[in-house]
Protein backbone atom coordinates (compact mmCIF):
# COMPACT_ATOMS: atom_id res chain seq x y z
CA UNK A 1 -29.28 -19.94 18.57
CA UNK A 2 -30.85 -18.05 15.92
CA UNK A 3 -34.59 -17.43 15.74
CA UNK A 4 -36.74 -16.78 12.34
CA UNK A 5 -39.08 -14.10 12.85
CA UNK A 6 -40.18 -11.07 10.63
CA UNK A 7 -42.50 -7.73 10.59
CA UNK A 8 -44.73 -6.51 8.46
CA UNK A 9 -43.32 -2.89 7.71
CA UNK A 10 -46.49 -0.74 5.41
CA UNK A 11 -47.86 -4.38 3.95
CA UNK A 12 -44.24 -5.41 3.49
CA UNK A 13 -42.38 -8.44 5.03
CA UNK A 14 -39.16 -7.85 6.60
CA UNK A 15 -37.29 -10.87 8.13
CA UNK A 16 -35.57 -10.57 11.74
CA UNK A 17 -32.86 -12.13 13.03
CA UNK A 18 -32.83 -12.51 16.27
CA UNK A 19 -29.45 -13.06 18.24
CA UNK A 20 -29.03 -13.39 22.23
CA UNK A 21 -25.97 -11.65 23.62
CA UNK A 22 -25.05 -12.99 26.90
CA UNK A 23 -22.96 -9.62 27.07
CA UNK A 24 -25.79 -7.34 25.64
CA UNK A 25 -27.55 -4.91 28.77
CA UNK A 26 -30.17 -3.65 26.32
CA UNK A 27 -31.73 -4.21 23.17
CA UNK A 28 -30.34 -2.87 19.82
CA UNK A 29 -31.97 -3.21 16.25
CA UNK A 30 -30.05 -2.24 13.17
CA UNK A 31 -31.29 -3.00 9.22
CA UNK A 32 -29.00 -4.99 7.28
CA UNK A 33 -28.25 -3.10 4.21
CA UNK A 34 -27.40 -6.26 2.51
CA UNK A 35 -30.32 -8.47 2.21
CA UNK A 36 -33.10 -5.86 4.39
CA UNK A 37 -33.54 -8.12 7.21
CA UNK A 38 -33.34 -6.60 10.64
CA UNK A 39 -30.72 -7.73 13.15
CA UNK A 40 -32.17 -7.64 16.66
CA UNK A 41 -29.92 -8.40 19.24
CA UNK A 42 -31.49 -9.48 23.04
CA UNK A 43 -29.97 -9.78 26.51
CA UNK A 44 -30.65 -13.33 27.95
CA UNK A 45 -33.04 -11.96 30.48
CA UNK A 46 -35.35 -10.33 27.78
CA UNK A 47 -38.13 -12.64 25.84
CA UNK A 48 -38.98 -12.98 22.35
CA UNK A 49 -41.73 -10.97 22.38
CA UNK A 50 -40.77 -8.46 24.44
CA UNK A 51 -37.87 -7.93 21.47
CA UNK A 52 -40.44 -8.21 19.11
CA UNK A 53 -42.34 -5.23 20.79
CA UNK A 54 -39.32 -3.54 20.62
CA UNK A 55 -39.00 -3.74 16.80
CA UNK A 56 -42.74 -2.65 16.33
CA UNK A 57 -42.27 0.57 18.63
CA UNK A 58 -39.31 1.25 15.93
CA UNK A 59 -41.03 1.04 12.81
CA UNK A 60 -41.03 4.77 12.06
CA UNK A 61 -37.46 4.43 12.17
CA UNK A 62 -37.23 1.45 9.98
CA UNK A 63 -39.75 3.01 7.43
CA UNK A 64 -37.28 6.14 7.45
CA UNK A 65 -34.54 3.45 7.00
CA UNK A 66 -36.15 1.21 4.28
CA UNK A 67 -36.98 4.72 1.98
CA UNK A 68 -33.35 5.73 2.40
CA UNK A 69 -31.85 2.40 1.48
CA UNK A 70 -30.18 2.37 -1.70
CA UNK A 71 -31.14 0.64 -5.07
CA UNK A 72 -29.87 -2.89 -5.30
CA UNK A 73 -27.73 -4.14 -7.94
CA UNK A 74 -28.33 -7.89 -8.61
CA UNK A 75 -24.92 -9.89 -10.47
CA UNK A 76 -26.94 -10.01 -13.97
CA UNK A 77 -26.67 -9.72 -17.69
CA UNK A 78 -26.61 -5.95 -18.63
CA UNK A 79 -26.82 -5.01 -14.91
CA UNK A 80 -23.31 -2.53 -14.27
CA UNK A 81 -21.57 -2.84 -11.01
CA UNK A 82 -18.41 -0.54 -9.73
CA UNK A 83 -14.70 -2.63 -10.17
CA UNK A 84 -12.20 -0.37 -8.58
CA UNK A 85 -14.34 2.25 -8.52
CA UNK A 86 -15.47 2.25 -12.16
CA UNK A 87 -18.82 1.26 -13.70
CA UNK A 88 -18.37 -1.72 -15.71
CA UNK A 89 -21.15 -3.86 -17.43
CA UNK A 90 -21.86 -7.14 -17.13
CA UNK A 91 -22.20 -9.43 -19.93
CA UNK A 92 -23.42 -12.98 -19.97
CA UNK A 93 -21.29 -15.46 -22.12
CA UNK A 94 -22.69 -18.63 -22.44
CA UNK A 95 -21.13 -19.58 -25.38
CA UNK A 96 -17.58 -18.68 -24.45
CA UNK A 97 -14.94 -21.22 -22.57
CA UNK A 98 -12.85 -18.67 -20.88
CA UNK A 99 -14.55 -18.03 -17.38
CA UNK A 100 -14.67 -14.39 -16.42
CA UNK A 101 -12.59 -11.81 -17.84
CA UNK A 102 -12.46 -8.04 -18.21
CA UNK A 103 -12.31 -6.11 -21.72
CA UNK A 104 -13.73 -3.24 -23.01
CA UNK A 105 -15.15 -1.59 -20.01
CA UNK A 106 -17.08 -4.87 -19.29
CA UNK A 107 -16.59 -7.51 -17.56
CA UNK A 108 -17.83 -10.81 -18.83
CA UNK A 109 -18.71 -14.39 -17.85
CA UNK A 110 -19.07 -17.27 -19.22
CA UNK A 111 -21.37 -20.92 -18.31
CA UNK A 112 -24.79 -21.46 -17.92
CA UNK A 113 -27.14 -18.65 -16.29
CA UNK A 114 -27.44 -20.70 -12.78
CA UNK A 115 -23.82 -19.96 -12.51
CA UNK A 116 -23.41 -16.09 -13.23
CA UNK A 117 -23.49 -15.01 -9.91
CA UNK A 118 -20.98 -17.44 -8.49
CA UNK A 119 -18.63 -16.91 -11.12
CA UNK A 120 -18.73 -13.79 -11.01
CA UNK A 121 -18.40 -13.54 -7.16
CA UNK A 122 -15.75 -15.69 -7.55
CA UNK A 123 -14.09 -13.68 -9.67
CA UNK A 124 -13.88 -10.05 -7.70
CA UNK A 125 -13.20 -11.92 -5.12
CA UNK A 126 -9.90 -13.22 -6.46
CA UNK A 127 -8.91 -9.70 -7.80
CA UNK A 128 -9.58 -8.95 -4.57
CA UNK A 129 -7.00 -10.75 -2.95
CA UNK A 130 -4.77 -9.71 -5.30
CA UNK A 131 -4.99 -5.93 -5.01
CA UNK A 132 -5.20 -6.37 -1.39
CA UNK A 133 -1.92 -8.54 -1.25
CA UNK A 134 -0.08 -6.11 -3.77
CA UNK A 135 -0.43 -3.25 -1.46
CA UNK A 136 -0.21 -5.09 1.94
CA UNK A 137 3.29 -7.22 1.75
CA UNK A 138 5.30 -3.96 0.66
CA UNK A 139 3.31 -1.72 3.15
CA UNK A 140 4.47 -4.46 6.00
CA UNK A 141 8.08 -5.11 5.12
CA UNK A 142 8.40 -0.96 5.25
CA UNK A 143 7.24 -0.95 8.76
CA UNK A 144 9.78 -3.57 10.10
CA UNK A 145 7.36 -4.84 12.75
CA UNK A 146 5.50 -8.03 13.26
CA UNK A 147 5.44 -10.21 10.80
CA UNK A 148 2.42 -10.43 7.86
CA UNK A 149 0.29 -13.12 8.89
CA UNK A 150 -2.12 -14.69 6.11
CA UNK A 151 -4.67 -12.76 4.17
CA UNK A 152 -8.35 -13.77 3.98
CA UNK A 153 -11.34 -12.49 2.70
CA UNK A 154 -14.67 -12.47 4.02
CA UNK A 155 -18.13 -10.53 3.09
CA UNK A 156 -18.14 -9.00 6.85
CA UNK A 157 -21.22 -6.55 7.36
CA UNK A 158 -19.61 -4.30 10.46
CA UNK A 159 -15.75 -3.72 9.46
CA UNK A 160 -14.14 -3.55 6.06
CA UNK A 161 -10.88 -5.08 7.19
CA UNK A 162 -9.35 -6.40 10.69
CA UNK A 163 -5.96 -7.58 12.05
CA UNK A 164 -5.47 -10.57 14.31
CA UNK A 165 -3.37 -10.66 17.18
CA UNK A 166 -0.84 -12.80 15.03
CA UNK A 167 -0.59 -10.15 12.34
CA UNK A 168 -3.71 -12.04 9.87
CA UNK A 169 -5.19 -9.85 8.02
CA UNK A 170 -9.06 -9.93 7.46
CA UNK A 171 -10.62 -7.72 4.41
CA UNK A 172 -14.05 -7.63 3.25
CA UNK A 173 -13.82 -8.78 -0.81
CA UNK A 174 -16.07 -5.80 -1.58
CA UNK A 175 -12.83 -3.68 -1.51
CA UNK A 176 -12.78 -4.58 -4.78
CA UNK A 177 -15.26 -2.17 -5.84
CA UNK A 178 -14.28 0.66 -4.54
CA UNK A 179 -11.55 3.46 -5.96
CA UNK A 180 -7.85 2.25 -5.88
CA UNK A 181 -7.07 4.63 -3.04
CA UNK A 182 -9.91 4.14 -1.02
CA UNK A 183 -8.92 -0.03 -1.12
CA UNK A 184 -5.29 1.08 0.01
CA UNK A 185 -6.50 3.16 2.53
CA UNK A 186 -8.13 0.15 4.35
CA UNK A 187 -4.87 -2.03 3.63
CA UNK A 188 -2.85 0.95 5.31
CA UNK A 189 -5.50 0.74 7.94
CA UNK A 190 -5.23 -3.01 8.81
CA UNK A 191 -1.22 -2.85 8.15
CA UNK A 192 -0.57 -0.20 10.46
CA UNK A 193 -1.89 -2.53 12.92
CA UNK A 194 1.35 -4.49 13.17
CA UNK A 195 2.54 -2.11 14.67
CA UNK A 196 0.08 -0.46 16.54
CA UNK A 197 -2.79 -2.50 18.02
CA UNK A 198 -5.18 0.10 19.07
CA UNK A 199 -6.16 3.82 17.37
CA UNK A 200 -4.15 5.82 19.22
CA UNK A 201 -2.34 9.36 17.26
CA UNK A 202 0.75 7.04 16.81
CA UNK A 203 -1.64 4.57 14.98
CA UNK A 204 -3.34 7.17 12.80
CA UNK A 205 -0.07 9.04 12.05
CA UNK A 206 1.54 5.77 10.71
CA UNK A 207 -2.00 5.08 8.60
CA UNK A 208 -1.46 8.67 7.11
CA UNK A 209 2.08 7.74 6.04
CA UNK A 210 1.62 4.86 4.45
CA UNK A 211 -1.92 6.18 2.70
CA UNK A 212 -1.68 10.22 2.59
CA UNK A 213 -5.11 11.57 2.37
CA UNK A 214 -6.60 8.53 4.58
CA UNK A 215 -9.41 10.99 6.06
CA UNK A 216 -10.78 12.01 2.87
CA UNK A 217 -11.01 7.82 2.03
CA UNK A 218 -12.49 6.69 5.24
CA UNK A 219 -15.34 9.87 4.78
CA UNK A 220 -15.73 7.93 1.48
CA UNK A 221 -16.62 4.65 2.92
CA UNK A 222 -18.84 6.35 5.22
CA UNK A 223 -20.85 7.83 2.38
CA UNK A 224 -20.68 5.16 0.00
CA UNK A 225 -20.61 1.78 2.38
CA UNK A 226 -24.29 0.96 2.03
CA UNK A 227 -24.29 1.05 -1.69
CA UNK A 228 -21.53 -1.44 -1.56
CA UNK A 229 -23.59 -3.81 0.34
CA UNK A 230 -26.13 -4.00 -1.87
CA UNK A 231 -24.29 -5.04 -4.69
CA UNK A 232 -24.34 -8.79 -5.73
């Protein structure tokens, strides 16, 4: 069960979620770099308002947090957002019949205003699966191991990527706007999982043979993760 609650950081409103964990032993808080709601996460022994206490007696940190978090960039006419790691701008098309395409360092989208966004979103998300899917089925049949399950996306917060004990392969869409290598990096990532469930050296060995340089890509994710989250 999910509880709507919020705090009132210098005069401004910031929405909490609240989630019990029936596994948690203490309480955590993190900010949500996607929509700047706080995700506060309770035992089942602790109450409400003892959790909201908790959030108040952070609100240094949050402030430090909020000041730090980057500029968002809204799906909109003229707005420019990154597609595989390039700036492109966005154009608004109303009059055209052809959907979204890309051309001339834009990207563009046609329709009616209301439906920008989810066009758009749309979109990215199905070169998403593309891009993904071109790097993952060769990367797979090279290892000779289990079998490539399906390939979904999501727009997961906490992981870019994730492989299921039947070899299904999880990514987050916003792959798509990152650098080529840094997408295939995560693909290795995920891929090498077939073989090796866990992150042993054996696992990280095989993700540095089928994406050389993989360090240098996940210290990019690091840097850059939060800016991809507040994109769309």
């Amino acid at each position: 069960m999910t509880e709507s609650l919020s705090v009132e950081i210098d005069g401004r409103i910031i929405p909490v979620r609240l989630r019990r964990s029936a596994q948690a032993r203490s309480m955590s808080i993190r900010l949500d770099a996607q929509d700047e709601a706080v995700l506060l996460v309770l035992p089942a022994f602790v109450s409400t308002a003892q959790g909201m206490a908790f959030v108040c007696s952070k609100a240094d940190w949050l402030r430090q947090r909020l000041e730090a978090m980057p500029v968002a960039r809204p799906f909109e006419d003229g707005a420019s957002i990154p597609y595989l790691g390039v700036d492109h701008r966005l154009h608004h098309r109303p009059e055209a019949r052809r959907g979204v395409w890309q051309e001339d360092g834009g990207i563009h989208v046609s329709g009616g205003a209301a439906y920008f966004s989810r066009r758009l979103t749309d979109w990215l998300k199905a070169q998403a699966l593309a891009e993904i899917s071109r790097h993952a089925v060769p990367m797979a049949a090279a290892l000779n191991a289990r079998p490539l399950g399906r390939i979904t996306l999501r727009d997961s917060r906490s992981r870019w990527g994730s492989c299921s004990s039947r070899g299904d392969l999880n990514f987050s869409w916003r792959l798509v706007l990152t650098p080529p290598d840094v997408l295939r990096y995560v693909v290795a990532h995920e891929v090498a999982h077939l073989s090796e469930m866990n992150h042993s050296p054996a696992f990280w060995s095989l993700v540095e043979r089928l994406s050389p340089g993989s360090r240098v890509y996940r210290a990019w994710l690091k840097r850059h993760g939060a800016e991809l989250h507040r994109i769309g």
